[in-house]
N, C-alpha and C. Protein backbone atom coordinates (compact mmCIF):
# COMPACT_ATOMS: atom_id res chain seq x y z
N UNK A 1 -33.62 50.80 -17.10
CA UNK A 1 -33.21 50.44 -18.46
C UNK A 1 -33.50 48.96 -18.71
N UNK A 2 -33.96 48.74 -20.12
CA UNK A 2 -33.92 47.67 -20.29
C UNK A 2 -32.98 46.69 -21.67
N UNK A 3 -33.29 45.58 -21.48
CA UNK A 3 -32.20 44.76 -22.89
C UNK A 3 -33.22 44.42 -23.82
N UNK A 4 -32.66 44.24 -25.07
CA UNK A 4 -33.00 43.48 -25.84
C UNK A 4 -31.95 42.83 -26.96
N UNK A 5 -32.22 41.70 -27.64
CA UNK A 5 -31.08 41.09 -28.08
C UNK A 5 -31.39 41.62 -29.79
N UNK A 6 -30.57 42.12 -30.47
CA UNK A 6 -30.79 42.55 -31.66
C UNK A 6 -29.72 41.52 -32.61
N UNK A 7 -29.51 41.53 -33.91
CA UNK A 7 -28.86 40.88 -34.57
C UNK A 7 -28.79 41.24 -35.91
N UNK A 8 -27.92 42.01 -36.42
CA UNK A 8 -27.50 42.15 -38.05
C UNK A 8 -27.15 40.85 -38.50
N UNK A 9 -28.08 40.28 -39.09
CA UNK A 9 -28.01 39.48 -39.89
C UNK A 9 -27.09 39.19 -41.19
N UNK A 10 -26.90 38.07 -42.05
CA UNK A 10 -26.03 37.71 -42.76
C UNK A 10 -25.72 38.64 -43.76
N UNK A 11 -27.01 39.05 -44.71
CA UNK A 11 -27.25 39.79 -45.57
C UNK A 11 -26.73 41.45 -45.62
N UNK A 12 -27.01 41.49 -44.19
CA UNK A 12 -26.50 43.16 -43.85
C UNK A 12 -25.13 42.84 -43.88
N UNK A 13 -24.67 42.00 -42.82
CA UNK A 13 -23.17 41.86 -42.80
C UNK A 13 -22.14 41.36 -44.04
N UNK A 14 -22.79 40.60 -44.86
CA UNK A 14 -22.16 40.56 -46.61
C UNK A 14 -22.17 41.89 -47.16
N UNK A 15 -23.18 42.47 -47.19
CA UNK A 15 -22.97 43.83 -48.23
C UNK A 15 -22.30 44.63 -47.15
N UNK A 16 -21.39 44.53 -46.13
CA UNK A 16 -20.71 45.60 -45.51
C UNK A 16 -21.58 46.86 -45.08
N UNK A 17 -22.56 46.24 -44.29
CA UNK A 17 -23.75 47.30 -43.60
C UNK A 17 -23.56 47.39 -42.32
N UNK A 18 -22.63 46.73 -41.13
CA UNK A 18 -22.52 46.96 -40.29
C UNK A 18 -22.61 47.97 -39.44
N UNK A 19 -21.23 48.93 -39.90
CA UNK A 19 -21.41 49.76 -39.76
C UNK A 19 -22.43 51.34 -39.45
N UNK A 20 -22.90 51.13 -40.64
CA UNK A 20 -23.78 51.66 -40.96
C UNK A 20 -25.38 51.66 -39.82
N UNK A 21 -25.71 50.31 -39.58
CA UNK A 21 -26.46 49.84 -38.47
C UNK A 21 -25.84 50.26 -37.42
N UNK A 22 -24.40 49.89 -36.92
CA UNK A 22 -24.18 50.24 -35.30
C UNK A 22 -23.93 51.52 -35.38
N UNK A 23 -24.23 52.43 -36.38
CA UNK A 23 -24.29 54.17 -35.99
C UNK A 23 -25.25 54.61 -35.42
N UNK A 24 -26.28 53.81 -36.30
CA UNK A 24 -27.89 54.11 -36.28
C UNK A 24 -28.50 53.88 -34.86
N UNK A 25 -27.85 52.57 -34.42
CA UNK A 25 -28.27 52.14 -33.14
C UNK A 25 -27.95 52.98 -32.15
N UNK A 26 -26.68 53.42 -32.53
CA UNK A 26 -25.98 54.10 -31.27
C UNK A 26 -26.75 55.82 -31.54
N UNK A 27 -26.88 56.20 -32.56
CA UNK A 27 -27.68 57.85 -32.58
C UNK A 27 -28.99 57.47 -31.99
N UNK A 28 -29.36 56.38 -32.14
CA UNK A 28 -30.90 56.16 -31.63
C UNK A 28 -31.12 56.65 -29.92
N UNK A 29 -29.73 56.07 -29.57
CA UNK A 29 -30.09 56.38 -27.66
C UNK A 29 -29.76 54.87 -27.38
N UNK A 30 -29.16 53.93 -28.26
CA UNK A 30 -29.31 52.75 -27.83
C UNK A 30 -28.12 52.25 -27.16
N UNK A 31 -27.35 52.09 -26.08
CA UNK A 31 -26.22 51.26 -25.41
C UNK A 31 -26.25 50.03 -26.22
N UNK A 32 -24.72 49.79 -26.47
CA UNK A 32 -24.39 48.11 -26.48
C UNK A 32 -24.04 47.71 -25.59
N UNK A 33 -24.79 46.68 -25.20
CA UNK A 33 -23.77 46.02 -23.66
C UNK A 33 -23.03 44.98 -23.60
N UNK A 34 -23.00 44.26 -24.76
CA UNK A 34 -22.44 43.00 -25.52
C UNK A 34 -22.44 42.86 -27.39
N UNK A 35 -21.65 42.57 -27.24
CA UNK A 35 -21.73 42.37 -29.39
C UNK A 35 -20.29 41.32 -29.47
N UNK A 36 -20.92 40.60 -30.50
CA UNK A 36 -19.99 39.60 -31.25
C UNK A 36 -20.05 39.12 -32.71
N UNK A 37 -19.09 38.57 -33.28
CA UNK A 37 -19.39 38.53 -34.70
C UNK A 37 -19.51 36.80 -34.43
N UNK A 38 -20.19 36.34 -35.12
CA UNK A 38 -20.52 34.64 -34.69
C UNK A 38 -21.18 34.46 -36.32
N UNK A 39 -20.97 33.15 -36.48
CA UNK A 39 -21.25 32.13 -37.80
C UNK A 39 -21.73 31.02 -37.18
N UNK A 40 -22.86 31.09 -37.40
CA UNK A 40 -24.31 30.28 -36.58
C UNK A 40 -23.92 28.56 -37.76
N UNK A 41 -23.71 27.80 -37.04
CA UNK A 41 -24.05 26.29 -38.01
C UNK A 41 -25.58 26.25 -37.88
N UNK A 42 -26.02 25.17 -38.79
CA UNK A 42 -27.40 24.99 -39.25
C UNK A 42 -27.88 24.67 -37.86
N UNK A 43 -27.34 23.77 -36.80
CA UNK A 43 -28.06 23.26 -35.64
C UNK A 43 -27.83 24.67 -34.72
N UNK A 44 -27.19 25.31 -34.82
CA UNK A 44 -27.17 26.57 -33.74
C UNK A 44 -28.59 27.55 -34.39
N UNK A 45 -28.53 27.45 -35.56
CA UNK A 45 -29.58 28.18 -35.99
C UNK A 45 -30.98 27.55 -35.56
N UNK A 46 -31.03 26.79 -36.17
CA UNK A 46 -32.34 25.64 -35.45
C UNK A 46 -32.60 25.70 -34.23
N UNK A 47 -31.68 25.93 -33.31
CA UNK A 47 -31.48 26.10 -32.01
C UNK A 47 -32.43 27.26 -31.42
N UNK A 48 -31.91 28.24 -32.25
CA UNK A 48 -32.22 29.41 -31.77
C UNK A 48 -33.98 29.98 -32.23
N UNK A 49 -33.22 29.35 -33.53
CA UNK A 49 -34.93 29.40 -33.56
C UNK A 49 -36.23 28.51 -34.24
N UNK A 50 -36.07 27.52 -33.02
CA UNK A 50 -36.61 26.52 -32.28
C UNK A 50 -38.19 26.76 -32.70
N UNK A 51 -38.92 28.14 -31.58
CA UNK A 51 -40.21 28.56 -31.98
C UNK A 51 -40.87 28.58 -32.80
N UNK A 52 -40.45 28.41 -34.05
CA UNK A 52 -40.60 28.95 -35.48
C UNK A 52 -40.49 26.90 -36.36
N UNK A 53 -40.50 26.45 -35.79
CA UNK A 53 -40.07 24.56 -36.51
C UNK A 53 -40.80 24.02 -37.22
N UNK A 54 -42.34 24.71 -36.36
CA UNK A 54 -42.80 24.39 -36.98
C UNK A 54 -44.03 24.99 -38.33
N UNK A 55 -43.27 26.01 -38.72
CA UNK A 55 -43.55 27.25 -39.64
C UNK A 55 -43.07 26.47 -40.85
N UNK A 56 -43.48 27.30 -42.05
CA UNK A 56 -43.33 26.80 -43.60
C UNK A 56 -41.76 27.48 -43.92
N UNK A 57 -41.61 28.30 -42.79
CA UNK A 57 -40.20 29.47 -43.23
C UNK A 57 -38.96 29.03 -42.81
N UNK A 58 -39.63 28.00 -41.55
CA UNK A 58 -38.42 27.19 -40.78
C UNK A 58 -37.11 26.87 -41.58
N UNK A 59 -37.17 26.73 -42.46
CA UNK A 59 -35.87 25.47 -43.66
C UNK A 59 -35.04 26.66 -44.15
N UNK A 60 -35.90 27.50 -44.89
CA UNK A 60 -35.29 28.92 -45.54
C UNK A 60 -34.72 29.72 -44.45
N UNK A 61 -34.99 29.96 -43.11
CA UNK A 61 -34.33 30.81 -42.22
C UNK A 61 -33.02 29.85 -41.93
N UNK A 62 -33.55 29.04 -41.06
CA UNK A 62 -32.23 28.60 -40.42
C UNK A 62 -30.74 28.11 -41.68
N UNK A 63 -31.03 28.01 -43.13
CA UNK A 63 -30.49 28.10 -44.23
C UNK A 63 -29.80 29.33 -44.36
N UNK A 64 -30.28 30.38 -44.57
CA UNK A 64 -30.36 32.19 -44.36
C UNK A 64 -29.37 32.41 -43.10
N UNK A 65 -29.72 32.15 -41.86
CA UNK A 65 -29.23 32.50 -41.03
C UNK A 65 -27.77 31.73 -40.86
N UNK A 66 -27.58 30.11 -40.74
CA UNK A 66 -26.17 29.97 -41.34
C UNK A 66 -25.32 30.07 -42.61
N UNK A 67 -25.65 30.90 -43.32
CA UNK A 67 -25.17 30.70 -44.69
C UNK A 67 -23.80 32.13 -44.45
N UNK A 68 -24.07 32.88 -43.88
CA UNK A 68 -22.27 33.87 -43.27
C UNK A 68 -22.55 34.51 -41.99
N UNK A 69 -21.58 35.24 -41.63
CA UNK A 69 -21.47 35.51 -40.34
C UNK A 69 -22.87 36.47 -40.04
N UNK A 70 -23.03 36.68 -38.60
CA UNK A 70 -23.92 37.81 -38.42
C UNK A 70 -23.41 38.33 -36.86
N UNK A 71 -23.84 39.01 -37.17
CA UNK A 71 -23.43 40.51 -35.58
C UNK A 71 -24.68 39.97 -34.40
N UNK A 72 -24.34 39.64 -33.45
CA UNK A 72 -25.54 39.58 -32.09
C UNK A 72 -25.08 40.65 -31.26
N UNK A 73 -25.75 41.07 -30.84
CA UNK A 73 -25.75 42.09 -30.08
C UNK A 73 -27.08 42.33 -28.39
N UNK A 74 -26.43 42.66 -27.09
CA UNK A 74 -27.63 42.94 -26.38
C UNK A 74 -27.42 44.98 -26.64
N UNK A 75 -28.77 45.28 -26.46
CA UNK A 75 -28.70 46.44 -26.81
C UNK A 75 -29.98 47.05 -24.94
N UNK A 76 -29.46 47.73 -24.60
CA UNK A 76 -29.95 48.46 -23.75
C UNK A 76 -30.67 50.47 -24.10
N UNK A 77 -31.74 50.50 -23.40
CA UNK A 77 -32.67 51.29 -23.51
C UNK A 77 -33.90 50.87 -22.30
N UNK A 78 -34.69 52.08 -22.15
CA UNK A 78 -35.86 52.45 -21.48
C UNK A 78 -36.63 51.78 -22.81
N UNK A 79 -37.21 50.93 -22.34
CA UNK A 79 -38.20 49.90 -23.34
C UNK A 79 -37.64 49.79 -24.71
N UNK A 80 -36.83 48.65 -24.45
CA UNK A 80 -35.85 48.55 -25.35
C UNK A 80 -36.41 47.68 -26.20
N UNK A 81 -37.13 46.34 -25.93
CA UNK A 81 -37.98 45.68 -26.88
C UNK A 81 -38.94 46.39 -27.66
N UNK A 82 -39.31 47.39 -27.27
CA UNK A 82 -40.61 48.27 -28.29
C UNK A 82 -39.47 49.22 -29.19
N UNK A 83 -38.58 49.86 -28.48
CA UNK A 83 -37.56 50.99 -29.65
C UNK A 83 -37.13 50.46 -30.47
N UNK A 84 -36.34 49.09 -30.23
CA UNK A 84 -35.61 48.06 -31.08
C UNK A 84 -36.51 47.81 -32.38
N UNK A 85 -37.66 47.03 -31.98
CA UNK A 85 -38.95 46.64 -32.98
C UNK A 85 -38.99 48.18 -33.69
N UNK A 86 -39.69 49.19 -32.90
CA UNK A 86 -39.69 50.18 -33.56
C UNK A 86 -38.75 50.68 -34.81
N UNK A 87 -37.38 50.54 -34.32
CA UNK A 87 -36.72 51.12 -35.05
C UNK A 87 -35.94 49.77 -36.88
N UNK A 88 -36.30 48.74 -36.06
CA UNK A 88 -36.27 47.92 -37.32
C UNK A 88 -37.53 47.84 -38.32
N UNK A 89 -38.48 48.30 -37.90
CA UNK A 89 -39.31 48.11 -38.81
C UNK A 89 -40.21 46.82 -39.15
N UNK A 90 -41.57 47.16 -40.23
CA UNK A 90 -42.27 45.82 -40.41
C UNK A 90 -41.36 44.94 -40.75
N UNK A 91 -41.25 43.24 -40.80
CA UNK A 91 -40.45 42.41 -41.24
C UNK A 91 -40.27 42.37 -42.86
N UNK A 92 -41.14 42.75 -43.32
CA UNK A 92 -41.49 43.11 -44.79
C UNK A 92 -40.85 44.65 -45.11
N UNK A 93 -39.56 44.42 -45.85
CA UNK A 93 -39.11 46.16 -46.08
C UNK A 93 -40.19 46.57 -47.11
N UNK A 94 -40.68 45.90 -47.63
CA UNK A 94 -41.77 47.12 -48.56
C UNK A 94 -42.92 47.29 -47.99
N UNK A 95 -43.16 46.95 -46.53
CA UNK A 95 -43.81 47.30 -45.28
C UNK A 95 -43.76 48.34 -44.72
N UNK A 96 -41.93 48.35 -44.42
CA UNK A 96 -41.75 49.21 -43.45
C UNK A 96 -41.96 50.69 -43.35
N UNK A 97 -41.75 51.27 -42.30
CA UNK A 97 -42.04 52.52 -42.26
C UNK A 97 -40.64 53.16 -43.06
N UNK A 98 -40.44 54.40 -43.52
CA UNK A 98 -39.45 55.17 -44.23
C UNK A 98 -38.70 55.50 -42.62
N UNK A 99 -37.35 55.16 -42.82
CA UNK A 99 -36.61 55.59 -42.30
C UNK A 99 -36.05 54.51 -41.11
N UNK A 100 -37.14 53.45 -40.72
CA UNK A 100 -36.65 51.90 -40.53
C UNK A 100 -35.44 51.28 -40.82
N UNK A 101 -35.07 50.42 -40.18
CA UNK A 101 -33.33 49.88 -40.91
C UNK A 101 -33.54 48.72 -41.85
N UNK A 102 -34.84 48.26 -41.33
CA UNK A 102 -35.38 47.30 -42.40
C UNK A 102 -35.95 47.61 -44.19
N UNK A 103 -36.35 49.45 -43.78
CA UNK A 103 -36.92 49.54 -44.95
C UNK A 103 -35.62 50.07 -45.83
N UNK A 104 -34.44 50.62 -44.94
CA UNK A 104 -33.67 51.26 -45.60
C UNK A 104 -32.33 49.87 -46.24
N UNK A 105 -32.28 48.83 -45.65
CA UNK A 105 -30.97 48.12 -45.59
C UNK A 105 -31.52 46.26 -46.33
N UNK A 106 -32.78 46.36 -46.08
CA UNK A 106 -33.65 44.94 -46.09
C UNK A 106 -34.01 45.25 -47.64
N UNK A 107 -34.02 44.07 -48.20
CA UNK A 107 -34.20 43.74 -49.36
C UNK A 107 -35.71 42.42 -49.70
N UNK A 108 -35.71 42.14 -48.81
CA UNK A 108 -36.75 41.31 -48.88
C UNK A 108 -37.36 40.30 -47.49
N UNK A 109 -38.63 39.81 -47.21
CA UNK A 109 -38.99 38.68 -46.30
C UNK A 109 -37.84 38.56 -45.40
N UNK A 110 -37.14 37.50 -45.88
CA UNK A 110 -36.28 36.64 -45.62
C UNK A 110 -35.13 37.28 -45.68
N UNK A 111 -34.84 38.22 -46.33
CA UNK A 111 -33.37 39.26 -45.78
C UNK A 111 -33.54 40.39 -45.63
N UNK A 112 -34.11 40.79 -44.44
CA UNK A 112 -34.07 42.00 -43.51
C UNK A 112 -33.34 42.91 -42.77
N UNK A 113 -32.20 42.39 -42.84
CA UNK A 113 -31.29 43.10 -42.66
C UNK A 113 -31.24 42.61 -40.95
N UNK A 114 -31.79 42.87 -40.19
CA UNK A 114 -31.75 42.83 -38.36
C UNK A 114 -32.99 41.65 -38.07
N UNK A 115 -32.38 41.34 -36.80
CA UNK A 115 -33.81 40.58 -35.91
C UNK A 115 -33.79 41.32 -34.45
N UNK A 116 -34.88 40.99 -33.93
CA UNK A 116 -34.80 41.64 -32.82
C UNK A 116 -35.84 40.69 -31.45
N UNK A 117 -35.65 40.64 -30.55
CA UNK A 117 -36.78 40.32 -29.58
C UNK A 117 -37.99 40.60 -29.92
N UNK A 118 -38.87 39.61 -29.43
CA UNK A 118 -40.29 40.55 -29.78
C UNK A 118 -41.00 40.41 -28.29
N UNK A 119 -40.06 40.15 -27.30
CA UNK A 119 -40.70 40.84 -25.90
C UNK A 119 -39.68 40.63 -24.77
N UNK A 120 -40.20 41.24 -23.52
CA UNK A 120 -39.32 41.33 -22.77
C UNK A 120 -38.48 39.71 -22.53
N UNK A 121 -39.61 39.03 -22.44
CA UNK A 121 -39.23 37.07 -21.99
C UNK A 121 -38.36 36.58 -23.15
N UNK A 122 -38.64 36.92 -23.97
CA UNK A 122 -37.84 36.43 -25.03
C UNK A 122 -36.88 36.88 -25.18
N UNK A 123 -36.36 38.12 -25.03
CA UNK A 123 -35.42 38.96 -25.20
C UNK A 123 -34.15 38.30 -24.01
N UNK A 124 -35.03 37.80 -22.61
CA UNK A 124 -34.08 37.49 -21.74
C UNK A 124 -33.54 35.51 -22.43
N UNK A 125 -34.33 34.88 -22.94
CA UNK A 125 -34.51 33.89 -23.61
C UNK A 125 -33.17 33.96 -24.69
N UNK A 126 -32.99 34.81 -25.22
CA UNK A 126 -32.46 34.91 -26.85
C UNK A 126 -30.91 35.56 -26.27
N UNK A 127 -30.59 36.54 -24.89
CA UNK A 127 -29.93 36.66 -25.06
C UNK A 127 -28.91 35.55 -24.14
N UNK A 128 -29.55 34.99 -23.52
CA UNK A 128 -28.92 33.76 -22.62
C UNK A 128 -28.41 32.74 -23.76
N UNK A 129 -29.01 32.81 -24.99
CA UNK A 129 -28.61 32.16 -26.20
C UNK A 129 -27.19 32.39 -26.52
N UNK A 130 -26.88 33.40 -26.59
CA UNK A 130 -24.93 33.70 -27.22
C UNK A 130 -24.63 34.44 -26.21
N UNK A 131 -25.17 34.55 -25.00
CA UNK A 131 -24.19 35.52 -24.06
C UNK A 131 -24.31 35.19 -22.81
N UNK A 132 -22.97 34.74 -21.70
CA UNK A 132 -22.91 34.66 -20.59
C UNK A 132 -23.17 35.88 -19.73
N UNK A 133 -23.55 36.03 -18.32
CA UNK A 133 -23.56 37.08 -18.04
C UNK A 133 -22.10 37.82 -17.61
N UNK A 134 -21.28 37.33 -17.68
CA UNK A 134 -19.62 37.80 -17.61
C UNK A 134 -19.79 38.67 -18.45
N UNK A 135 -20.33 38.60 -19.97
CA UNK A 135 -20.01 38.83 -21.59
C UNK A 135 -20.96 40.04 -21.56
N UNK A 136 -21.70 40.42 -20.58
CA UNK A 136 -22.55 41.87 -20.86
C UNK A 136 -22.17 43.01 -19.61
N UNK A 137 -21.41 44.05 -20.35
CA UNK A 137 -21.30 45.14 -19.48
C UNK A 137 -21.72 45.62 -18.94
């Protein structure tokens, strides 16, 4: 089995989509092995996503991403970085595939509803970010 670090974002978690996502995750086949509700400040956001600084999107995310709470989560599966991606969809909901959480819950670019790893290294990267290993079951 493997991890990956997933995250309902602000947008999902304002319109009261939570829920709704950790069903989906969990009918998918997906284990939680850690989850928390956390309110990222602008430098925790920046923090996290560091990679991206020097992108045109940089200012608007880490804005986005502290502006209310969001759900982190490690999520376990047999290739859990590809199901995860899979199952969120293109980053673009009028991308995504039908039936995606992005195409179903995401409203736009920049509010997508989830983030997710986009590989195994990163995934171990992102979740060392909000989680000790005490903090994953």
């Amino acid at each position: 089995m493997n991890l990956t670090l997933g995250i309902i974002k602000p947008d999902a978690v304002s319109k009261g989509l939570t829920g709704k996502i950790l069903d989906r995750i969990l009918s998918e086949g997906f284990q939680i092995r850690a989850m928390k509700l956390v309110h990222l400040t602008k430098k925790q956001a920046e923090g996290f996503y560091a990679v991206h600084k020097d992108k045109g999107f940089f200012e608007e995310l880490t804005n986005f991403m502290s502006s209310a709470p969001c759900v982190v989560m490690v999520l376990e599966k047999e290739n859990a970085v590809e199901e995860w991606r899979k199952l969120m969809g293109a980053t673009n909901p009028a991308e995504a595939a039908e039936g995606t959480l992005r195409k179903q819950f995401g409203s736009s670019i920049g509010e997508n509803a989830v983030h997710g790893s986009d590989s195994k290294e990163n995934a171990e990267i992102e979740i060392a970010y909000f989680f000790n290993k005490l903090e994953l079951v």
